[in-house]
N, C-alpha and C. Protein backbone atom coordinates (compact mmCIF):
# COMPACT_ATOMS: atom_id res chain seq x y z
N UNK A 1 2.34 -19.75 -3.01
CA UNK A 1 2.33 -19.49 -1.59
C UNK A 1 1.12 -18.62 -1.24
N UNK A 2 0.26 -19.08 -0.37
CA UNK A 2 -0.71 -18.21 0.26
C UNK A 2 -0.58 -17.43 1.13
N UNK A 3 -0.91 -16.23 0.83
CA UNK A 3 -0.87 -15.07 1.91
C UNK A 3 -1.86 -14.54 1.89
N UNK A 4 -1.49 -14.10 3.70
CA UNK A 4 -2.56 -13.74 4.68
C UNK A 4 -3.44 -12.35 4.17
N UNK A 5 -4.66 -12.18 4.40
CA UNK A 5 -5.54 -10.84 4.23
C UNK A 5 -4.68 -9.53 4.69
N UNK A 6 -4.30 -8.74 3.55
CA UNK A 6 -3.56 -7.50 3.46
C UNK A 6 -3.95 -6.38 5.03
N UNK A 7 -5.23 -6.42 5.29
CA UNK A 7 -5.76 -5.84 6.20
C UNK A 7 -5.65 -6.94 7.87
N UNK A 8 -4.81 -7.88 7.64
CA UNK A 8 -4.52 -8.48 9.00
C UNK A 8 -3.03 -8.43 9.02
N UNK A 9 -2.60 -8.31 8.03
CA UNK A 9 -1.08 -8.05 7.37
C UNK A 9 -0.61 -6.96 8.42
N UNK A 10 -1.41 -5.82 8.15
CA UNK A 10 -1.42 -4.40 8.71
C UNK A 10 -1.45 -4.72 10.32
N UNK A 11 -2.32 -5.26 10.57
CA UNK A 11 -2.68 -5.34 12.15
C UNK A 11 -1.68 -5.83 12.60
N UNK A 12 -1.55 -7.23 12.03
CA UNK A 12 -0.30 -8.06 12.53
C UNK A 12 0.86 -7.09 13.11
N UNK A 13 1.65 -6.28 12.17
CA UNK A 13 2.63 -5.89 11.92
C UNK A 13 3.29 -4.86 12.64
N UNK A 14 1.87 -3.84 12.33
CA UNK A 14 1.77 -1.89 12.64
C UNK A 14 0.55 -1.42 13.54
N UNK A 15 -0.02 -2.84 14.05
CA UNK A 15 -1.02 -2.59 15.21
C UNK A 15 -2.15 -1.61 14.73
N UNK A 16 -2.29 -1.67 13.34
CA UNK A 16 -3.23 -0.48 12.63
C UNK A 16 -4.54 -1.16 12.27
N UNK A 17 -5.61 -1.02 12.89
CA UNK A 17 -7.03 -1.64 12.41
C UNK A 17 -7.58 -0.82 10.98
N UNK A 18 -7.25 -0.83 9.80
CA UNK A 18 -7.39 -0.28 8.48
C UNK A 18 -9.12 -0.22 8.72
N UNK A 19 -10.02 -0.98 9.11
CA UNK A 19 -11.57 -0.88 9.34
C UNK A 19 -12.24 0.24 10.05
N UNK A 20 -11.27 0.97 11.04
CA UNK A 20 -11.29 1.97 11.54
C UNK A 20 -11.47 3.34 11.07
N UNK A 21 -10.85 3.13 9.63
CA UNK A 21 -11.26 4.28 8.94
C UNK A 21 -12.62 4.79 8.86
N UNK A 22 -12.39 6.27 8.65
CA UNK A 22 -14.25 6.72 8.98
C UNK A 22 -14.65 7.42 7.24
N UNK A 23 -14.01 6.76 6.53
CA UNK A 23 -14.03 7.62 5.56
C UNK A 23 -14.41 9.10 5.13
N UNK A 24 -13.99 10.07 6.40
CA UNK A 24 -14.10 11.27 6.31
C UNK A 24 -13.45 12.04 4.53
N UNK A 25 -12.67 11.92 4.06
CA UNK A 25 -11.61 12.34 3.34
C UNK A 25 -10.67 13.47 3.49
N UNK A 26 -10.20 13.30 4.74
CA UNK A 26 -8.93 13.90 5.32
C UNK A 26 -7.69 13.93 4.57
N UNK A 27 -7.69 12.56 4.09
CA UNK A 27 -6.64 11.83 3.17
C UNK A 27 -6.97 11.85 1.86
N UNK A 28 -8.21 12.37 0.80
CA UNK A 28 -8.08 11.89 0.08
C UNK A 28 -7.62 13.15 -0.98
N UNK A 29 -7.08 14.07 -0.29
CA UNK A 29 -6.19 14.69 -1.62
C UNK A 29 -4.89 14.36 -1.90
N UNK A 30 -4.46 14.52 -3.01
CA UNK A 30 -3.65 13.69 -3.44
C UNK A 30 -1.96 15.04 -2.54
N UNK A 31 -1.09 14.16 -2.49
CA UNK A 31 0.44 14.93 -1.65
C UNK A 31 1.04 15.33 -2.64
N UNK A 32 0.80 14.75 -3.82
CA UNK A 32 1.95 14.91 -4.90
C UNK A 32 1.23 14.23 -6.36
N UNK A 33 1.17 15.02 -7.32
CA UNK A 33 0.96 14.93 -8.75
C UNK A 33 1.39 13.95 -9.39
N UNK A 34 2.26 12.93 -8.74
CA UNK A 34 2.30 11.94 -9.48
C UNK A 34 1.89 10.55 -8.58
N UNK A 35 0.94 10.39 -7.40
CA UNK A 35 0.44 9.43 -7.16
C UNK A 35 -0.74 9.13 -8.07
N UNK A 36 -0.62 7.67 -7.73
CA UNK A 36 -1.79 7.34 -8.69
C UNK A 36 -3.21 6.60 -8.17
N UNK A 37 -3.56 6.36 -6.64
CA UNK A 37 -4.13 6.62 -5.47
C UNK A 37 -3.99 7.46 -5.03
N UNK A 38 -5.22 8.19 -4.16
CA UNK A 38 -5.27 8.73 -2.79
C UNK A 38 -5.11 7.70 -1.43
N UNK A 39 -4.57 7.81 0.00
CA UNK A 39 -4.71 7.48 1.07
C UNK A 39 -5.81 6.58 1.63
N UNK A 40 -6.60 7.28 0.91
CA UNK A 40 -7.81 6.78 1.29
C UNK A 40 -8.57 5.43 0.42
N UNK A 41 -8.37 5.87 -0.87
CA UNK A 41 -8.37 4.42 -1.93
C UNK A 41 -7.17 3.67 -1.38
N UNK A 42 -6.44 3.55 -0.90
CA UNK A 42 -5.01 2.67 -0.53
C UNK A 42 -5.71 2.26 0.58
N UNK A 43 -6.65 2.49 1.26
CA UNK A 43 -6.94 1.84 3.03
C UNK A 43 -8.21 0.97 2.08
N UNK A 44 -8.92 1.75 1.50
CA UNK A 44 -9.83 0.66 0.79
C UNK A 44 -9.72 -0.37 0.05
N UNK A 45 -8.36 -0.03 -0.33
CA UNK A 45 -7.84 -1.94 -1.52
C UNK A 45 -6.96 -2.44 -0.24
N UNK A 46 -6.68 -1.80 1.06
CA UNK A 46 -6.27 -3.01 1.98
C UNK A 46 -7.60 -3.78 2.45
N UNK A 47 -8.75 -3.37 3.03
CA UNK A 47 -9.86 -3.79 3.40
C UNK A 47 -10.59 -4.91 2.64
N UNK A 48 -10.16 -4.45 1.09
CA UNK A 48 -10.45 -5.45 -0.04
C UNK A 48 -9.90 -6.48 -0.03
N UNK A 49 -8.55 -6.17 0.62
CA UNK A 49 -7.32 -6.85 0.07
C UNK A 49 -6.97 -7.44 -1.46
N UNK A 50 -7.02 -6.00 -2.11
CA UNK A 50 -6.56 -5.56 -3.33
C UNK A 50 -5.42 -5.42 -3.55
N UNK A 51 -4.54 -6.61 -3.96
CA UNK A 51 -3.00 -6.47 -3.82
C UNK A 51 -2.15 -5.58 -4.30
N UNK A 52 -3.21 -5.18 -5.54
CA UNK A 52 -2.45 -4.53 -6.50
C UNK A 52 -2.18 -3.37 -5.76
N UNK A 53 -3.01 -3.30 -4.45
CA UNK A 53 -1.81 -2.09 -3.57
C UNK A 53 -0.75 -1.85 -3.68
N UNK A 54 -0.07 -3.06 -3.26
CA UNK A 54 1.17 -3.29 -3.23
C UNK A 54 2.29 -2.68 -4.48
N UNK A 55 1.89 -2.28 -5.78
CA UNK A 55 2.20 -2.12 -6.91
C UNK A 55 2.02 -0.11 -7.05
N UNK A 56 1.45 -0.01 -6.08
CA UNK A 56 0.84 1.37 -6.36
C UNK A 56 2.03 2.25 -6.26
N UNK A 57 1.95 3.59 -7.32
CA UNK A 57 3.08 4.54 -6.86
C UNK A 57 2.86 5.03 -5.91
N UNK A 58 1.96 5.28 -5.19
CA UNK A 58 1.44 5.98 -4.07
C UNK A 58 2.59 5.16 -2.73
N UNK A 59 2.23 4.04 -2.90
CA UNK A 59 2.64 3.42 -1.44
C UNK A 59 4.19 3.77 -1.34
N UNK A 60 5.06 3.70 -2.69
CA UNK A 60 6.22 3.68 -2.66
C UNK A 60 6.76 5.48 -2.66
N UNK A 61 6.04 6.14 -2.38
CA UNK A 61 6.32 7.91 -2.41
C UNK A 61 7.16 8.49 -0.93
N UNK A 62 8.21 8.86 -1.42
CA UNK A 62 8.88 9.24 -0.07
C UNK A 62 7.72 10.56 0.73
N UNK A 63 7.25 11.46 -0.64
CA UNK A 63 6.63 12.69 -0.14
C UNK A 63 5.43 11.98 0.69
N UNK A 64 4.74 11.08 -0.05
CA UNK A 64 3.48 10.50 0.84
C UNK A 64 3.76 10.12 2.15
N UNK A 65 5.07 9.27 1.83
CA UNK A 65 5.20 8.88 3.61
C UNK A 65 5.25 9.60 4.14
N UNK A 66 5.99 10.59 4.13
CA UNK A 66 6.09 12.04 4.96
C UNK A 66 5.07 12.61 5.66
N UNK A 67 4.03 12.98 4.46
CA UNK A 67 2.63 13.20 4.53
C UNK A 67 1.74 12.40 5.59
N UNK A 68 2.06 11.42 5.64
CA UNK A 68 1.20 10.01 5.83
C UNK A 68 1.11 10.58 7.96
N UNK A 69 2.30 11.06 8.31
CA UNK A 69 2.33 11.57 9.39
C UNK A 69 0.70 11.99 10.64
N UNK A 70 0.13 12.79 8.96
CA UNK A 70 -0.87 13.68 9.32
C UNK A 70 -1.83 13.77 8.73
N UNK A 71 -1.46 12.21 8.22
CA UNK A 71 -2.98 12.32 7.64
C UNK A 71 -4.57 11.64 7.60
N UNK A 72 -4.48 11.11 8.93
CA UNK A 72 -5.78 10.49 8.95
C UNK A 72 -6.34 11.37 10.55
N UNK A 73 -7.36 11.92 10.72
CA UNK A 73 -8.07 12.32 11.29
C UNK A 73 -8.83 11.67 12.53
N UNK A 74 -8.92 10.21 11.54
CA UNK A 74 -9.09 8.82 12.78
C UNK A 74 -8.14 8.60 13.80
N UNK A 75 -7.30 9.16 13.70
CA UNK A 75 -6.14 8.32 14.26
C UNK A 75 -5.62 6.83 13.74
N UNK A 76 -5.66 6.82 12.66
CA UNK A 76 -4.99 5.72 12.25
C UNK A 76 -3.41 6.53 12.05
N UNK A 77 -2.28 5.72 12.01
CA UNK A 77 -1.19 5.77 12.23
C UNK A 77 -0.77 5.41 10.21
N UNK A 78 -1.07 6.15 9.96
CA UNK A 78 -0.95 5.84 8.34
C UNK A 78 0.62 5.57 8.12
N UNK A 79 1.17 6.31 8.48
CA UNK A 79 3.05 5.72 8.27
C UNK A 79 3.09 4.37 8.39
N UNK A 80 2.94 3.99 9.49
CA UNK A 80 3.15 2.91 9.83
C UNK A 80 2.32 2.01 9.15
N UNK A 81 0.99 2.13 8.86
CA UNK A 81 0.30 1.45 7.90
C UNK A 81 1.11 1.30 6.32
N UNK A 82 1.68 2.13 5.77
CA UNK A 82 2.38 2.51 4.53
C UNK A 82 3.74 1.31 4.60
N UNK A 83 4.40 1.75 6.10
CA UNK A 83 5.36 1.03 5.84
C UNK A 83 5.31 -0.20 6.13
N UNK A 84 4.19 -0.87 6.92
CA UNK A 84 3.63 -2.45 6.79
C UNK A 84 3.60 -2.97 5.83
N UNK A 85 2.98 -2.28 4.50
CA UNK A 85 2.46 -2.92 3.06
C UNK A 85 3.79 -3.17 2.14
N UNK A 86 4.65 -1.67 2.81
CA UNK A 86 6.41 -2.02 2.05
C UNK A 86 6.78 -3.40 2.25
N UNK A 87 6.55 -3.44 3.65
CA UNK A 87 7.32 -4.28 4.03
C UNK A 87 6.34 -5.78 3.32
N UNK A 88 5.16 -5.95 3.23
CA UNK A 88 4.97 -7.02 2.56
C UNK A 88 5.06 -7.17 1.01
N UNK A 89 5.33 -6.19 0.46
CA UNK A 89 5.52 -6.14 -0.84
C UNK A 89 6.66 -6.71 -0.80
N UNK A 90 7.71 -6.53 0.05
CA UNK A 90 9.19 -6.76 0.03
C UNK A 90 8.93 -8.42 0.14
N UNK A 91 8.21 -8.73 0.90
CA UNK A 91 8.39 -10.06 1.58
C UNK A 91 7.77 -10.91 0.23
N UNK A 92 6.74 -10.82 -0.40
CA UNK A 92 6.23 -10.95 -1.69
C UNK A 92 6.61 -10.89 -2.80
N UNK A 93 8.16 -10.24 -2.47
CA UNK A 93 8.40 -10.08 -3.91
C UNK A 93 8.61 -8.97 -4.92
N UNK A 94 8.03 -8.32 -4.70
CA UNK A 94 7.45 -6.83 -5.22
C UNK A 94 8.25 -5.92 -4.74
N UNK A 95 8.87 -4.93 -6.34
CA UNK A 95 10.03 -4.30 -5.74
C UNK A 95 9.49 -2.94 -5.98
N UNK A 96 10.03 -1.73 -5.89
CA UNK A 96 9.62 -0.04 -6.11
C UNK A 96 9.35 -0.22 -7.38
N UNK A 97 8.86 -0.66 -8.33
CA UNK A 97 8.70 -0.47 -9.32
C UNK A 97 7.02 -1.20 -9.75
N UNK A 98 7.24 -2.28 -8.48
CA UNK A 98 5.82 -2.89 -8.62
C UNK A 98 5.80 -4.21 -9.09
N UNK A 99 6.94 -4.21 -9.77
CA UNK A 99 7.51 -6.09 -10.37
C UNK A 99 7.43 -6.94 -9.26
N UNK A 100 6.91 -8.10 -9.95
CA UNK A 100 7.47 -9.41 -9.16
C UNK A 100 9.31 -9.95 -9.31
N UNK A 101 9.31 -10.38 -8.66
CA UNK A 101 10.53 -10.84 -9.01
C UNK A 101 10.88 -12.12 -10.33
N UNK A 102 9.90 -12.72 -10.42
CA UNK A 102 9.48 -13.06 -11.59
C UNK A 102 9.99 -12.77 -12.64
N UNK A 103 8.85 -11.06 -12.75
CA UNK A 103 8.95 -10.86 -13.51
C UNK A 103 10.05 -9.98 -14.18
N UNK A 104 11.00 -9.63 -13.09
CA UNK A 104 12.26 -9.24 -13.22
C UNK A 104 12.99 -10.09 -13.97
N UNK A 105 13.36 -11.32 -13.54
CA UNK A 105 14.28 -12.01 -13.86
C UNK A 105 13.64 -12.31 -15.55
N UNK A 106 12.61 -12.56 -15.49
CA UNK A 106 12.14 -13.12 -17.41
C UNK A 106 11.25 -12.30 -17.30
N UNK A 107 11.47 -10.54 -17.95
CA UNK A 107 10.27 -10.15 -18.64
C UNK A 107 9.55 -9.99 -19.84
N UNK A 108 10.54 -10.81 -20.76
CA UNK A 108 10.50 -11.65 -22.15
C UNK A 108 8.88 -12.33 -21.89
N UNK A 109 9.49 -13.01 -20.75
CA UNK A 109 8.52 -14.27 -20.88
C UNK A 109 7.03 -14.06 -20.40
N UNK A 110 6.78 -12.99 -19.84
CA UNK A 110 5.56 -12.52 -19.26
C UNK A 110 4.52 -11.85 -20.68
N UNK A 111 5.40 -11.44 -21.42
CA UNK A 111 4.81 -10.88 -22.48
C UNK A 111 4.47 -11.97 -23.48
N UNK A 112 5.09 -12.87 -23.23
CA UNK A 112 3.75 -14.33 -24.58
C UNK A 112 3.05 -14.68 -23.87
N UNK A 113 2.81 -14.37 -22.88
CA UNK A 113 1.12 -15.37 -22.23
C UNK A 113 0.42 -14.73 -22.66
């Protein structure tokens, strides 16, 4: 199944133009010691449309969302950007852990390819 550019995903969804970013780094300290992105690398693999966003601990962080409130300087609406990508991870497949569903059901089988 083909899906749409991660960064129209956003627009579509959360009315958030991700291009807008000014790459100040407002966002790019990290909220919590165990993300594995900053805010700001997360707006840049949407622009990429770098899926492996979708997989990131970052996106799935209750503290980040929290954070996410206050944290772009642009006025981008980062919550809502955060919770767009949930929501396509969800729609994709992709659960808090970053699995496909796939690879849930047979992860035997992912490991002989």
């Amino acid at each position: 199944m083909k899906h749409g550019p991660l960064r129209l995903v956003v627009l579509a969804t959360a009315n958030q133009d991700v291009r807008k970013c000014q790459h100040c780094a407002f966002c790019s300290e990290k909220v919590d010691p165990e993300q594995d992105i900053t805010l700001e690398t997360l707006l840049q693999m949407v622009v990429m449309n770098d899926e492996e966003v979708l997989t990131s601990r970052t996106l799935w962080m209750d503290d980040v969302l929290e954070a996410a409130r206050h944290a772009c300087a642009s006025g981008l609406n980062m919550e809502a950007v955060l919770l767009a990508l949930r929501d396509e991870a969800r729609r994709r497949g992709v659960d808090l852990r970053g699995r496909t569903l796939r690879e849930r059901e047979n992860p035997e089988g992912l490991a002989k390819r």
